[in-house]
C-alpha atoms as a PDB file:
ATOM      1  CA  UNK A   1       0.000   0.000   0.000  1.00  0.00           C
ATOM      2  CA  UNK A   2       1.484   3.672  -0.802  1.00  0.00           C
ATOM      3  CA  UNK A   3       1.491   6.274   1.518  1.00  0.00           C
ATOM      4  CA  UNK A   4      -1.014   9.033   0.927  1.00  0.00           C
ATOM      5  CA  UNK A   5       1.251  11.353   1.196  1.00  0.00           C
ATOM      6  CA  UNK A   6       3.981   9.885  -0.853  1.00  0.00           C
ATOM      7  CA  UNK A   7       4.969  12.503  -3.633  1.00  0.00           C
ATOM      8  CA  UNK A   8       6.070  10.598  -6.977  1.00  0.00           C
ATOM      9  CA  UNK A   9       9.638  10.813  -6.519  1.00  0.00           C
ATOM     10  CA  UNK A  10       9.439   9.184  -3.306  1.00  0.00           C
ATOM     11  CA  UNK A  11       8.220   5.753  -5.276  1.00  0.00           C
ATOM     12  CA  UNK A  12      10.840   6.628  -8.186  1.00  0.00           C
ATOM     13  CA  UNK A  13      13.573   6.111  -5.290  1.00  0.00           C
ATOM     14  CA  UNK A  14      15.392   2.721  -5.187  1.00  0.00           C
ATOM     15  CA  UNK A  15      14.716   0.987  -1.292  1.00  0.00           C
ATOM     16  CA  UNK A  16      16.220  -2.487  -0.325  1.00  0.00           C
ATOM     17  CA  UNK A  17      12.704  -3.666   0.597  1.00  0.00           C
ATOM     18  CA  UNK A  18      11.719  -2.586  -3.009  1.00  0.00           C
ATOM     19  CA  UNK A  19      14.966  -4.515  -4.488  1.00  0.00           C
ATOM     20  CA  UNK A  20      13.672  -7.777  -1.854  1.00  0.00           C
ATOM     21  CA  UNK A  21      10.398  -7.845  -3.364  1.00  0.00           C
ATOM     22  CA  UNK A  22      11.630  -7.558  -7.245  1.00  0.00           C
ATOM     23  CA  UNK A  23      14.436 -10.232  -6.608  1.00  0.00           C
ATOM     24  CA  UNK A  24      11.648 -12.727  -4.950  1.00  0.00           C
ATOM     25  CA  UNK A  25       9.353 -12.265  -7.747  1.00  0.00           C
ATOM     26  CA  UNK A  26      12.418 -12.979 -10.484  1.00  0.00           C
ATOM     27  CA  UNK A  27      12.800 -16.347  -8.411  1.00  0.00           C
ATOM     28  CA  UNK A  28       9.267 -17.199  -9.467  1.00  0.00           C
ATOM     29  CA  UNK A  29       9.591 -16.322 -12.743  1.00  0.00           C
ATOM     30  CA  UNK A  30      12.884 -17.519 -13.789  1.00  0.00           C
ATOM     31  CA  UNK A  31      11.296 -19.576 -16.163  1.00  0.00           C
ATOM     32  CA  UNK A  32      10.592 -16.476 -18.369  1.00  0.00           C
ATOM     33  CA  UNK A  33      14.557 -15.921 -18.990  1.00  0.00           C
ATOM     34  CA  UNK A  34      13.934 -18.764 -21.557  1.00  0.00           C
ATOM     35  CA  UNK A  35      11.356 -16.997 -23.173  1.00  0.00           C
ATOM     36  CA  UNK A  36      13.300 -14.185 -23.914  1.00  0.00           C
ATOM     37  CA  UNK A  37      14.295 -15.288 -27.405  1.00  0.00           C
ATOM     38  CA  UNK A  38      11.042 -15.696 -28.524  1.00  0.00           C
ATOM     39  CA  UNK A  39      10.909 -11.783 -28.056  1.00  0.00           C
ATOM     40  CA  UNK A  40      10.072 -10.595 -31.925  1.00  0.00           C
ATOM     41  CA  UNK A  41       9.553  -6.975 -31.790  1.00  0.00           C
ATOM     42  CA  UNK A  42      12.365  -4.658 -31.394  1.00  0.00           C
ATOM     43  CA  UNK A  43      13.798  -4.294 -27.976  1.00  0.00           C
ATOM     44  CA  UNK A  44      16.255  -1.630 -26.112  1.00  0.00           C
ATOM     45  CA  UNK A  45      17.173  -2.661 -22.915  1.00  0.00           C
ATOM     46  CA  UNK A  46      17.898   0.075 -20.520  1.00  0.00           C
ATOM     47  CA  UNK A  47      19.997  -0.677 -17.697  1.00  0.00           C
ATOM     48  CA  UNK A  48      22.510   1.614 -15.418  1.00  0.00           C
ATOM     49  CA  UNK A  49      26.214   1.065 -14.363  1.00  0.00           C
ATOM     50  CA  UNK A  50      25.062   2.819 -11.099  1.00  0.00           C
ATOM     51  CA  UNK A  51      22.010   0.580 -10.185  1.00  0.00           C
ATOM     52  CA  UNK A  52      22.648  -0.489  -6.136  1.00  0.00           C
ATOM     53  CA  UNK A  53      20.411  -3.589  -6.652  1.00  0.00           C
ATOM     54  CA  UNK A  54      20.592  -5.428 -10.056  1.00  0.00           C
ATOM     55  CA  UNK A  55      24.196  -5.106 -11.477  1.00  0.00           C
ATOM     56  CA  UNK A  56      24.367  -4.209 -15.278  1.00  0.00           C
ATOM     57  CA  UNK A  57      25.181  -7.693 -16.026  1.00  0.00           C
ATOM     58  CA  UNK A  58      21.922  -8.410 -16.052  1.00  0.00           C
ATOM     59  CA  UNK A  59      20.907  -5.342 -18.735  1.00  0.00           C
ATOM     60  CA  UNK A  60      23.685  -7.078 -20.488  1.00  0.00           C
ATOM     61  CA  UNK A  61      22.308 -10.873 -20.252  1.00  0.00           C
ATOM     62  CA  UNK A  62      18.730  -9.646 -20.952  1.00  0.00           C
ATOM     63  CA  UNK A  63      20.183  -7.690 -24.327  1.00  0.00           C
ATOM     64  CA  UNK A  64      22.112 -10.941 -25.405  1.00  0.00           C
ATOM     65  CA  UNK A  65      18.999 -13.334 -24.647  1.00  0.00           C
ATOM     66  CA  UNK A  66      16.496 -11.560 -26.770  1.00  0.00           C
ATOM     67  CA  UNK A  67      17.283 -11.551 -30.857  1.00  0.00           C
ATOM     68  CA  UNK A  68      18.684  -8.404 -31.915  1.00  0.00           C
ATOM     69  CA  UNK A  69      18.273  -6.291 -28.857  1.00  0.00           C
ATOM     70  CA  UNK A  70      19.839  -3.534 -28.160  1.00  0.00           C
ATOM     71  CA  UNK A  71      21.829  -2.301 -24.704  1.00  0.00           C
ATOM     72  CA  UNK A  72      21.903   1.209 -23.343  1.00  0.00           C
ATOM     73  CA  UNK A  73      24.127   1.113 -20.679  1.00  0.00           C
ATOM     74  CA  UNK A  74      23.529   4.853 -18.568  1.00  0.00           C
ATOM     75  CA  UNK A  75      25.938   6.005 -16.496  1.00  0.00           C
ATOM     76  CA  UNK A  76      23.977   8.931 -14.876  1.00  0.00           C
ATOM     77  CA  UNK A  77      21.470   6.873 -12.974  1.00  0.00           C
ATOM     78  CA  UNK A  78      20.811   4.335 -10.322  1.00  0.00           C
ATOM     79  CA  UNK A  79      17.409   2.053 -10.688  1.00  0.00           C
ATOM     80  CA  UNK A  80      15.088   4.596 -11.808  1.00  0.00           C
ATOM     81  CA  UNK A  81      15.434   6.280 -14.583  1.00  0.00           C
ATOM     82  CA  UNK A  82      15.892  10.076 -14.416  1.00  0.00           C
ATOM     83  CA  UNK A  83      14.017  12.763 -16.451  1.00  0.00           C
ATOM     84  CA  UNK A  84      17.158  13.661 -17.551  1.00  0.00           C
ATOM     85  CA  UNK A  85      18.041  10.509 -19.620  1.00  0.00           C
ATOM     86  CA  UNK A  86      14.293  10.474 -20.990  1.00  0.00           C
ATOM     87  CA  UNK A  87      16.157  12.630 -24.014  1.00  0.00           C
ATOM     88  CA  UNK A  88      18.992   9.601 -24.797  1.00  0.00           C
ATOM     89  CA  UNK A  89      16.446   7.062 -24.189  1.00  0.00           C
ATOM     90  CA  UNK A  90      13.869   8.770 -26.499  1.00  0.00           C
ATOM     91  CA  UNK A  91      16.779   9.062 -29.132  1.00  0.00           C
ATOM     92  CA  UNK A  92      17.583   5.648 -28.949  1.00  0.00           C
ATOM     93  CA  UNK A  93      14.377   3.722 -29.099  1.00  0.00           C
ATOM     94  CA  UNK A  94      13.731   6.177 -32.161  1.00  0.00           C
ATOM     95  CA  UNK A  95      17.186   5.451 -33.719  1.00  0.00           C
ATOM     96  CA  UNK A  96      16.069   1.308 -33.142  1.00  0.00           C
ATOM     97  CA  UNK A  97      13.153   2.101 -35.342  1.00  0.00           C
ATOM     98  CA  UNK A  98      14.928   3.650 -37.990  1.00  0.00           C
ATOM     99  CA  UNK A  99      13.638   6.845 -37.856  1.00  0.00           C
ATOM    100  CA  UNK A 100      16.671   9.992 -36.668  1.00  0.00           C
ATOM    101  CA  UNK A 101      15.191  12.326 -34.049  1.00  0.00           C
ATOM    102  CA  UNK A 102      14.552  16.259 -35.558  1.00  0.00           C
END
């Protein structure tokens, strides 16, 4: 349950009981990994060299699992993604589908 008075950069913010529940629900589903290359629609991955929880080995494994992903590997964030990067991460997905950003 979410605080009322929880502003929306409070959720944005990375917590070890956040990271606990994530982690326990990729237990469950670990079966899913091997449904990653079934993935037929293009894919960017998004993951950050600065994330506290999931190291960006996984970004990397995720990339390599699904067929012609590709990896964007941020330096400037932790787990969520910043307004700042929405720019680079707008460029890229655009630049996946071919198209150059005006």
């Amino acid at each position: 349950m979410l605080r009322a008075d929880a502003s929306p950069d409070h959720w944005r913010k990375p917590s070890p009981d956040g990271a606990l529940v994530v982690g326990k629900g990729l237990e469950r589903r670990s079966r899913s990994n091997e449904r990653l290359v079934d993935v037929t629609v293009p894919t960017l991955v998004v993951h950050s060299r600065g994330d506290p929880f999931f190291p960006v080995g996984n970004g990397r494994a995720i990339a390599a699992a699904v067929p012609d992903a590709h990896l964007l590997v941020l330096d400037h964030m932790g787990t969520a993604l910043p307004d700042a990067a929405a720019d680079e991460v707008a460029s890229a997905m655009l630049s996946l589908c071919g198209r150059s950003r005006a």
